[in-house]
Protein backbone atom coordinates (compact mmCIF):
# COMPACT_ATOMS: atom_id res chain seq x y z
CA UNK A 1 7.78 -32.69 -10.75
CA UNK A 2 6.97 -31.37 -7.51
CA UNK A 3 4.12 -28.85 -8.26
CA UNK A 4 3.35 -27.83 -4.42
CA UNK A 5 6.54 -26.86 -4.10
CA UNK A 6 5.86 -23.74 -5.64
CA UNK A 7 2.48 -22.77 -3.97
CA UNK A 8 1.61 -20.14 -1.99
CA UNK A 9 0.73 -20.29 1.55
CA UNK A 10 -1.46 -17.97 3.37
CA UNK A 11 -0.05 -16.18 6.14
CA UNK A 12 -1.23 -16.65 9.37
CA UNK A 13 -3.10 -15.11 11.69
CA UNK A 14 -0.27 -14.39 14.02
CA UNK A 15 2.32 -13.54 11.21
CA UNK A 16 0.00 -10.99 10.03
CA UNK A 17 -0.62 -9.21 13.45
CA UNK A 18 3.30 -9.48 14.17
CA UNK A 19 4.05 -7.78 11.00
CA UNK A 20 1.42 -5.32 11.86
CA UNK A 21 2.68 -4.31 15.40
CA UNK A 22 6.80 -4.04 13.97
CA UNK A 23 5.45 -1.81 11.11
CA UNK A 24 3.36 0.57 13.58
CA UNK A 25 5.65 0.45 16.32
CA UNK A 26 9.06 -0.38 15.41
CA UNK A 27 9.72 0.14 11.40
CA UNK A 28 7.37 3.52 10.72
CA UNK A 29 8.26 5.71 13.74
CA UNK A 30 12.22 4.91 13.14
CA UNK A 31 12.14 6.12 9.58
CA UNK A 32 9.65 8.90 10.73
CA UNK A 33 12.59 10.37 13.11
CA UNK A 34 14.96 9.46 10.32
CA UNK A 35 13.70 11.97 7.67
CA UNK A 36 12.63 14.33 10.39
CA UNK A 37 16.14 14.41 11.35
CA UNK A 38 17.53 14.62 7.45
CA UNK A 39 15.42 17.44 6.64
CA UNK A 40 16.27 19.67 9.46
CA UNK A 41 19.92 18.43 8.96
CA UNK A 42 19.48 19.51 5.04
CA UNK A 43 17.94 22.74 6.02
CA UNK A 44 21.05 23.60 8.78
CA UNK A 45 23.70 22.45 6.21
CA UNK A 46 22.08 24.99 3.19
CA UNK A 47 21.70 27.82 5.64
CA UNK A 48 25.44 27.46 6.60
CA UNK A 49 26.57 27.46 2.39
CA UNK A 50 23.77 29.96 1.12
CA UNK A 51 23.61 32.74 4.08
CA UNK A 52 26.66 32.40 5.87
CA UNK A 53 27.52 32.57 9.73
CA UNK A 54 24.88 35.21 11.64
CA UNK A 55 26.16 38.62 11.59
CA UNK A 56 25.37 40.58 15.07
């Protein structure tokens, strides 16, 4: 039986601080603009169905 083959390694240093920098610069801010932009998109698409076009 191979019983290391199932151990767990510490990441490393530089793994860690990769991970770091694509969550806080790449991964957070993306899905930050993505619900930003599905909320107002939610709030547009209601407005149209529940008030109906502007009246002037």
């Amino acid at each position: 039986m191979q019983a290391n083959r199932f151990e767990r390694q510490d990441p490393s240093k530089r793994s860690e601080v990769t991970l770091f920098l694509f969550l806080t610069f790449i991964l957070i801010p993306t899905l930050t603009v993505g619900l930003v932009g599905a909320y107002g998109f939610a709030i547009w698409i209601s407005q149209m169905f529940l008030s109906g076009p502007p009246t002037g």
